[in-house]
Protein backbone atom coordinates (compact mmCIF):
# COMPACT_ATOMS: atom_id res chain seq x y z
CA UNK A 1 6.29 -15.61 14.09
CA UNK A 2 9.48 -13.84 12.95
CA UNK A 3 9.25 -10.25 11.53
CA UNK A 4 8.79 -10.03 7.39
CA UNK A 5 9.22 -6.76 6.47
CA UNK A 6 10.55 -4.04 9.35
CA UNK A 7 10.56 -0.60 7.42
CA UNK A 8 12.48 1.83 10.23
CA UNK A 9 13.08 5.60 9.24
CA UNK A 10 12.18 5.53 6.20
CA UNK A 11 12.60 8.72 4.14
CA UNK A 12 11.79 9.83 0.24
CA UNK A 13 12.19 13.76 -0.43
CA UNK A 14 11.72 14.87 -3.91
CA UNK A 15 13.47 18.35 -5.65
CA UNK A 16 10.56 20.52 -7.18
CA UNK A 17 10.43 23.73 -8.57
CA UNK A 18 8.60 25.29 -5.41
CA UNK A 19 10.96 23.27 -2.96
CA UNK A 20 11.71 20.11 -1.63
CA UNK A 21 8.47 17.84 -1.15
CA UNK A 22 8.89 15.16 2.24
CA UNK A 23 6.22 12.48 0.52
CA UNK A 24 7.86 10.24 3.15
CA UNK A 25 8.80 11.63 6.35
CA UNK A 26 10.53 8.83 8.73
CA UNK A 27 8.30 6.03 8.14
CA UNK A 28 8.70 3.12 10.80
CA UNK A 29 6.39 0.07 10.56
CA UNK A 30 6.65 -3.81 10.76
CA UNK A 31 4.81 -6.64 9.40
CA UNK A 32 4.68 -10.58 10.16
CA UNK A 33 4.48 -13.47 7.28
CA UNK A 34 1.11 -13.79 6.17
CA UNK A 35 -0.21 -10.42 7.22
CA UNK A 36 -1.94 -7.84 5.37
CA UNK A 37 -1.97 -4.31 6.15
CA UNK A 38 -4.08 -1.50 4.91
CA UNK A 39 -2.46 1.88 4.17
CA UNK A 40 -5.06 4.88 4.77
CA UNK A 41 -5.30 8.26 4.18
CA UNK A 42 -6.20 11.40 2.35
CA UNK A 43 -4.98 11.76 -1.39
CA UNK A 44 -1.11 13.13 -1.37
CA UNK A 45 -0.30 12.28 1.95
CA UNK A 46 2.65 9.86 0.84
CA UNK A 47 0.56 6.53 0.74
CA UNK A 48 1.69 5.88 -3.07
CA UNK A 49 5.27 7.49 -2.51
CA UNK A 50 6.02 4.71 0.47
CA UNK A 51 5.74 2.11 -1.95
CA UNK A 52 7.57 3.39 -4.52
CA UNK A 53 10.07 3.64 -1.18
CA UNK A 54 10.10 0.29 -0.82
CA UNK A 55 10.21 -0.80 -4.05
CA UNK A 56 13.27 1.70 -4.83
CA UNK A 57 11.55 3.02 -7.65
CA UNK A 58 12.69 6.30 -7.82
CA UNK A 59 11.98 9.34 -10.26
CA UNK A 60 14.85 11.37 -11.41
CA UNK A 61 13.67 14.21 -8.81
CA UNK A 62 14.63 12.52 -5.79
CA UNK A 63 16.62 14.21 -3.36
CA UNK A 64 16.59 12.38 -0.31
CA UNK A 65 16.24 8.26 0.11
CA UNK A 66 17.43 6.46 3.05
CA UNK A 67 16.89 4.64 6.08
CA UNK A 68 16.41 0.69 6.60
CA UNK A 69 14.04 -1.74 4.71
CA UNK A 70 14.60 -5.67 6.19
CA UNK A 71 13.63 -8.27 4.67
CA UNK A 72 13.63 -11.48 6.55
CA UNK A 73 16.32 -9.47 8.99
CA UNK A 74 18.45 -8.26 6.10
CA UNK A 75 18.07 -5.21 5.18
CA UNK A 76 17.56 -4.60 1.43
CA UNK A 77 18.99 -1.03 1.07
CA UNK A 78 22.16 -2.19 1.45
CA UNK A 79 22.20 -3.90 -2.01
CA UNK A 80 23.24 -2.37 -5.44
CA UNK A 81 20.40 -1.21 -7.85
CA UNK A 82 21.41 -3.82 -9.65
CA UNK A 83 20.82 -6.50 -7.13
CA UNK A 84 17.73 -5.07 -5.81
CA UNK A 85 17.04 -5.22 -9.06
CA UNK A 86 17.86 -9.32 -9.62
CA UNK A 87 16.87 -10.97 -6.41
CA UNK A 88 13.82 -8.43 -4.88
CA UNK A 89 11.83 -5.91 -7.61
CA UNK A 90 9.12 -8.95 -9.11
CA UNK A 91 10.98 -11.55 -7.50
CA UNK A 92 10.49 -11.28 -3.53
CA UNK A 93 8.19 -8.27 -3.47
CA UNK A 94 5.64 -7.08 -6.71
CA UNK A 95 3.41 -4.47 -7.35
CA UNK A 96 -0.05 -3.64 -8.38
CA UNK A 97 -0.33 -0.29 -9.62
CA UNK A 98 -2.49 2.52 -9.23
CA UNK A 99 -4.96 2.63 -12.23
CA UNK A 100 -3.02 -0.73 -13.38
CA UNK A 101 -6.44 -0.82 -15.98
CA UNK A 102 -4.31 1.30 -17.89
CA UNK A 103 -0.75 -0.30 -17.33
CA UNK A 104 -1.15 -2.60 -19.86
CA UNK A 105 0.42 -1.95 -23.60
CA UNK A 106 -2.72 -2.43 -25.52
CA UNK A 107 -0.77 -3.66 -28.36
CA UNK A 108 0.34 -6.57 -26.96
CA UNK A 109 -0.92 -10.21 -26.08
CA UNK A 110 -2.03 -10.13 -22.18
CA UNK A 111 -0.67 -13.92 -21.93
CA UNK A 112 3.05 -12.17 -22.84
CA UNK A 113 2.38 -9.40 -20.54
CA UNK A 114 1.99 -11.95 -17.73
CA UNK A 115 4.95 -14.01 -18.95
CA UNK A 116 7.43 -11.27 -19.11
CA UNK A 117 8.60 -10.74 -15.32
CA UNK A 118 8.79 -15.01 -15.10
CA UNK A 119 10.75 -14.44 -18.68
CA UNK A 120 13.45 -11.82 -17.06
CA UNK A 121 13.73 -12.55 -13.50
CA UNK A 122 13.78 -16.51 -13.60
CA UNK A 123 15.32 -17.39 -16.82
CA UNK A 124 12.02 -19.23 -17.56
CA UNK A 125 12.00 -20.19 -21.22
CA UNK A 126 8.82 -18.82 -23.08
CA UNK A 127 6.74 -21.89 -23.33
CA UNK A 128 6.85 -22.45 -19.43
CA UNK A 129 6.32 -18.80 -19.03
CA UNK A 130 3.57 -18.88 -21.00
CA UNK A 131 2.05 -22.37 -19.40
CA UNK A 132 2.44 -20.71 -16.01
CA UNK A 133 0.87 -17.55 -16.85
CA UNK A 134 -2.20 -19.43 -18.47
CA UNK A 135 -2.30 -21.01 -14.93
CA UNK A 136 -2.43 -17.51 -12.93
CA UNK A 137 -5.31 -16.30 -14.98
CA UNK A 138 -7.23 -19.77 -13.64
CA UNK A 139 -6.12 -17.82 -10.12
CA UNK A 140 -7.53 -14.62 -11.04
CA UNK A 141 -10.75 -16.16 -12.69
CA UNK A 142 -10.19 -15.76 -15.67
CA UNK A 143 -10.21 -18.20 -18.40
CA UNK A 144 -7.16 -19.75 -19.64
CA UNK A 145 -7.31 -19.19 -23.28
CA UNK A 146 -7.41 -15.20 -22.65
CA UNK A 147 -3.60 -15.18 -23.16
CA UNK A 148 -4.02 -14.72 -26.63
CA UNK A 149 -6.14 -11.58 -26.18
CA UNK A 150 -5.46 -7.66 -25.92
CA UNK A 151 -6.29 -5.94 -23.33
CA UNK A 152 -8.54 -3.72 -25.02
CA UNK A 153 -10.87 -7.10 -25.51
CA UNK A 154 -10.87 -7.47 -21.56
CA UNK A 155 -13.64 -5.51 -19.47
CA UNK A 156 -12.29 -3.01 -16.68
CA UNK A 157 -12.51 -6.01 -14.37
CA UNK A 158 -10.80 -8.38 -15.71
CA UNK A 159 -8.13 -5.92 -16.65
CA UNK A 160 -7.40 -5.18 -13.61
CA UNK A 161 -7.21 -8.99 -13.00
CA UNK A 162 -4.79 -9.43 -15.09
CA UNK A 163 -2.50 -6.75 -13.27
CA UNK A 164 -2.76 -8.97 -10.69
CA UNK A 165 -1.61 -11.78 -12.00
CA UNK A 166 1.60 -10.09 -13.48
CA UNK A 167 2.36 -9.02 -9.68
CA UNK A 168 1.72 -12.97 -8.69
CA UNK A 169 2.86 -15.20 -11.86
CA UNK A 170 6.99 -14.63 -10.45
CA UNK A 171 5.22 -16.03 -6.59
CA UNK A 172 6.67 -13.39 -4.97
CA UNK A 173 6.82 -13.30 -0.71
CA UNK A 174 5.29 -9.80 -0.41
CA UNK A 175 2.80 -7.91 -2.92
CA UNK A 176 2.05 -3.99 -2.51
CA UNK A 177 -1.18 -3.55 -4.21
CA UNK A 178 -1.81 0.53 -4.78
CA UNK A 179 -5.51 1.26 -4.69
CA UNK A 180 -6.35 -1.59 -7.27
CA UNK A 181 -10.08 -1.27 -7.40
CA UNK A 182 -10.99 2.45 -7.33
CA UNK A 183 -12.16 2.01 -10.35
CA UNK A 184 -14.25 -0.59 -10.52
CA UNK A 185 -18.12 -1.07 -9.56
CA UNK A 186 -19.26 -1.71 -6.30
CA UNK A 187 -19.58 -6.10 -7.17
CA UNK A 188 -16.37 -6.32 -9.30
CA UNK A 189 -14.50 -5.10 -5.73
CA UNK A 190 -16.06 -7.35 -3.68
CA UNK A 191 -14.95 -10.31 -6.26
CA UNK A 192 -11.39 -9.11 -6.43
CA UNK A 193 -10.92 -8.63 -2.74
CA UNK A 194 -12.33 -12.30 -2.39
CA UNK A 195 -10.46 -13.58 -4.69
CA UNK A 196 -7.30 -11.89 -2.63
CA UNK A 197 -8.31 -13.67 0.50
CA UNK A 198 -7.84 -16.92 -1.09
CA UNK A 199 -4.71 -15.74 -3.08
CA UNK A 200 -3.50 -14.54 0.30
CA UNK A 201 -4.19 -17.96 1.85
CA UNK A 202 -2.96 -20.25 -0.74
CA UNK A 203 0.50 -18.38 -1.29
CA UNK A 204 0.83 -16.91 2.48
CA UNK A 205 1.19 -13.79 0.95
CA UNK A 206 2.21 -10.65 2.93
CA UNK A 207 0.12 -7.70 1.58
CA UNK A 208 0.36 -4.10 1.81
CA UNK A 209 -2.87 -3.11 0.38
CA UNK A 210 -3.14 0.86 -0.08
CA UNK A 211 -7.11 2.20 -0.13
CA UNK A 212 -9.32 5.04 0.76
CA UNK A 213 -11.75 2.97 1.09
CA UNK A 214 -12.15 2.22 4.70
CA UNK A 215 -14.91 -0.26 4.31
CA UNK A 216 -13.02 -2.65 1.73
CA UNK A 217 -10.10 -2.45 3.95
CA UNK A 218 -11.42 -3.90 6.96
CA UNK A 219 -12.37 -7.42 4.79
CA UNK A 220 -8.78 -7.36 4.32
CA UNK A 221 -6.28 -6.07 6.64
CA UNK A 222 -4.82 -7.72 9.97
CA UNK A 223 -2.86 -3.84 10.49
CA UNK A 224 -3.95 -0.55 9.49
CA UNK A 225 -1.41 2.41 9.02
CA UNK A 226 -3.06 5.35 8.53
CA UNK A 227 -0.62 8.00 7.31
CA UNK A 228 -0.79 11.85 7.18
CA UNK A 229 1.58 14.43 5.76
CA UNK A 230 4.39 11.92 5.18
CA UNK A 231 4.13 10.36 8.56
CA UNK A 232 2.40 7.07 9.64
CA UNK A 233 0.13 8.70 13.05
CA UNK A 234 -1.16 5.53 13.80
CA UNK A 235 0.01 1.85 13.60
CA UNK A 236 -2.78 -0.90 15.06
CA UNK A 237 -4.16 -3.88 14.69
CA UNK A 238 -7.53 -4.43 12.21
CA UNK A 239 -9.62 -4.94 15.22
CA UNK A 240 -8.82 -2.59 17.49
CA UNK A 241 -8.74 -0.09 14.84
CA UNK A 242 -12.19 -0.68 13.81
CA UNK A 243 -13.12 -0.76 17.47
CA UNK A 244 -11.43 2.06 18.40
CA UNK A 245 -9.07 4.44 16.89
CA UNK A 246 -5.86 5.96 18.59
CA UNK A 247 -5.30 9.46 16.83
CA UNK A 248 -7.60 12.70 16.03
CA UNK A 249 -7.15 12.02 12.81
CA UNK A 250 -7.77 8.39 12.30
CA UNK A 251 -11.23 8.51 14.29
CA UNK A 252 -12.32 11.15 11.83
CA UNK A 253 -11.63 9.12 8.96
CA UNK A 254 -13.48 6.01 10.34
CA UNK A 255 -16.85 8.73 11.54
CA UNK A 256 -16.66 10.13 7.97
CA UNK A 257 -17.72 6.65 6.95
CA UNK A 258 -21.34 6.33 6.65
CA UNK A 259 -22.79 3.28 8.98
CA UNK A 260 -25.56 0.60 8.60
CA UNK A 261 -26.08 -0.71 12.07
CA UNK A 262 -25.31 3.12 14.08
CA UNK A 263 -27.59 5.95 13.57
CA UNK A 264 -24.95 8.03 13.58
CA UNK A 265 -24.45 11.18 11.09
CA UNK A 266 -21.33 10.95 8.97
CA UNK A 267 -18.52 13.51 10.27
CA UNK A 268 -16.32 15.54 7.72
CA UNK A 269 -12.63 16.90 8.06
CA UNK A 270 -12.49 20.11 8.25
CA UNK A 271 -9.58 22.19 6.29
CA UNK A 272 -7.26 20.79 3.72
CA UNK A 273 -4.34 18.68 4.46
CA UNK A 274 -0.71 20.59 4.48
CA UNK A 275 1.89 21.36 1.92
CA UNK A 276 4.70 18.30 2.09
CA UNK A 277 6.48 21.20 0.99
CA UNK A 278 6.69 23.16 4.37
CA UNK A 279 4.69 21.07 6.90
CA UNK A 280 3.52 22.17 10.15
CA UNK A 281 6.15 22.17 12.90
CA UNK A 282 4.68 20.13 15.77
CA UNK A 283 1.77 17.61 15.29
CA UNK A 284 0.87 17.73 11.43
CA UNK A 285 -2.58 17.47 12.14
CA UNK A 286 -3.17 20.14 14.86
CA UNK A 287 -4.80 22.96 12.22
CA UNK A 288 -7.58 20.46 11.68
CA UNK A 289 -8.27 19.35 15.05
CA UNK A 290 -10.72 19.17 17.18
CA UNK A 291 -8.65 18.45 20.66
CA UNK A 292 -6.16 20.91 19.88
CA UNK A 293 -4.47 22.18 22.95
CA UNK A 294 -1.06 24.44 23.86
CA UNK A 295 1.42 21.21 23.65
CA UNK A 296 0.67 20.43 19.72
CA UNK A 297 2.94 23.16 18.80
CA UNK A 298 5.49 20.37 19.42
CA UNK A 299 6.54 16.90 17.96
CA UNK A 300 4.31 14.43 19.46
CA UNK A 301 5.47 11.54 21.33
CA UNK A 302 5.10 7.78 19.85
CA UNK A 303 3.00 6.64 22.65
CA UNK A 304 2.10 2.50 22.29
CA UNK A 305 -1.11 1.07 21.97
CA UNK A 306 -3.07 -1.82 22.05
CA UNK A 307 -1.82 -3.84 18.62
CA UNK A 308 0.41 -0.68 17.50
CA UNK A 309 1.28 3.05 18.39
CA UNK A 310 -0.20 6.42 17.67
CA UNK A 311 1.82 9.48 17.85
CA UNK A 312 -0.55 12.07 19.56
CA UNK A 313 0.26 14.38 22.73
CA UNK A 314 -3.45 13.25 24.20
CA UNK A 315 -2.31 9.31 24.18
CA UNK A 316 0.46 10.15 26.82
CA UNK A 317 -1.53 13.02 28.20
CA UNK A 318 -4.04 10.43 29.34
C-alpha cells in the first residue's frame, strides 16, 4: 500500500513577546490509506500546532514554516495559499476542532453550517448541499430533519456530531480530528468513536486523531506518535505500542494509566514539561527521567523499531 501522507521536517515557530516558541520542531512521520494514527502527549507540547501545520493554517505570529507535506507523493507545500486553499483545506484533508461544541455560530441553521464547505469548495448549488448534508447527519446519528435547528437546541453530543459531519459532508481523503470528545461523558465517547470506526470503514478514511486519552486511542489507532516538546520521540505501530513502548517518556504515559486486568499502581511524571521557548539542548526529556545517564546531554539518535522509531540514546545503547 502506497504512502498517504509523508510529513518530513516539518517545522512551525511562532514570534512572541518572550521569544520565539518551536510548537513544531522537525516533525517526520508517514501514514498509509486507511490508517489512523493517534497523536499523544502532554498539553502544549505541539500536538494541536502540527495540525494547524498541516493544514497551513497559520496565525499572524508565525515566524518559521517549512519543510515537506506529500500528499499521494506530491508534496502540498509547494502550492500557492490560494491553491492549497481550492483543491486541499475541506476538500482532500478536513478538520475537527478542539472544543468544536463551541465552533458553531449559534445563530445559524446547523443544516447551513454543514452545507457551507460543499457550497464553496464544490460549486454545489444549495439544494444539493443541503440534501447531502441532511444525509451526513443520518452518518453521524442524527436525525435528518435537525438541519433546520440551532445549535443551541442540540445537546453537547450531538454538537459535537455535527462538527463532524462539516469535516465529512465535502468526503475528504484525510480528516485530523483535534481532541473531539474531551468534553463529553464517558458513553457519548464511546458512541462517537464507534461511530468513527464505521465512518473510517465506509469512506477509507485516513485519520489523525489527536487525544490524551490513552485508553480511547487504542480503539482507534493503527500508529501512535507520541510527541514531546515539539518533537515526535516515538513513532510505532498500535500494537506494539500498547505492548511495549520504545521511549522514557512514552512508557510513563501508558503506566500513568490506571489498569483493570494488572494490579499495578498508576505511575506519575515527575517535573513539568519545558519551555518551547528555550528547550533543553540534548534529549528534551532527560530533566524528567528516570534512565538518565552522561550521553543525554546530546541529540539522541533516531534508532528504528518494531512498527516505527524512537529517538532515545538507550534504544541504540542496547
Amino acid at each position: 500500500m502506497s504512502m498517504h501522507l509523508e510529513v518530513e521536517n516539518l517545522y512551525l515557530y511562532y514570534k512572541t513577546l518572550k521569544g520565539i516558541v518551536k510548537a513544531v520542531d522537525g516533525v517526520s512521520f508517514q501514514l498509509k490509506r486507511g490508517e489512523a494514527m493517534a497523536l499523544i502527549g502532554e498539553s502544549g507540547c505541539g500536538k494541536s500546532s502540527l495540525s494547524r501545520a498541516i493544514l497551513r493554517l497559520l496565525p499572524r505570529n508565525t515566524y518559521k514554516y517549512e519543510g515537506v507535506i506529500k500528499l499521494d507523493g506530491e508534496n502540498v507545500m509547494e502550492y500557492s495559499d490560494e491553491k492549497f486553499r481550492r483543491d486541499i483545506r475541506w476538500v482532500k484533508i478536513s478538520y475537527v476542532p478542539q472544543a468544536a461544541m463551541n465552533a458553531l455560530n449559534p445563530v445559524i441553521k446547523v443544516g447551513d453550517q454543514i452545507a457551507e464547505p460543499l457550497i464553496i469548495h464544490t460549486n454545489t448549488s444549495k439544494e444539493e448541499a443541503l440534501e447531502k448534508a441532511a444525509k451526513m447527519l443520518d452518518i453521524v446519528n442524527i436525525p435528518a430533519d435537525f438541519i433546520n435547528r440551532y445549535p443551541f437546541e442540540l445537546s453537547g453530543g450531538m454538537r459535537q456530531r455535527v462538527a463532524i459531519a462539516m469535516a465529512l459532508v465535502t468526503d475528504p481523503e484525510l480528516v485530523i480530528m483535534d481532541e473531539p470528545t474531551s468534553a463529553l461523558d464517558v458513553l457519548t465517547q464511546a458512541n462517537i468513536m464507534n461511530e468513527m470506526k464505521d465512518i473510517r470503514k465506509k469512506m477509507n478514511l485516513t485519520l489523525i486523531y489527536i487525544t490524551h486519552d490513552i485508553s480511547v486511542s487504542s480503539e482507534l489507532a493503527d500508529k501512535v506518535a507520541v510527541m514531546y516538546a515539539g518533537e515526535i520521540v516515538e513513532f510505532s505501530d498500535a500494537e506494539s505500542f500498547f505492548k511495549e513502548p520504545s521511549h522514557p517518556y512514552s512508557k510513563l504515559l501508558l503506566y500513568s494509566v490506571p489498569t483493570l486486568r494488572v494490579d499495578r499502581e498508576p505511575i506519575y511524571i515527575k517535573g513539568q514539561p519545558p519551555s518551547l521557548i528555550d528547550p533543553p539542548t540534548g534529549c528534551r526529556f532527560k530533566d524528567r527521567c528516570p534512565y538518565r545517564f552522561e550521553k543525554c546531554e546530546e541529540k539522541p539518535p533516531t534508532v528504528s523499531t518494531n512498527g516505527g522509531f524512537a529517538k532515545c540514546w538507550l534504544l541504540e545503547k542496547r
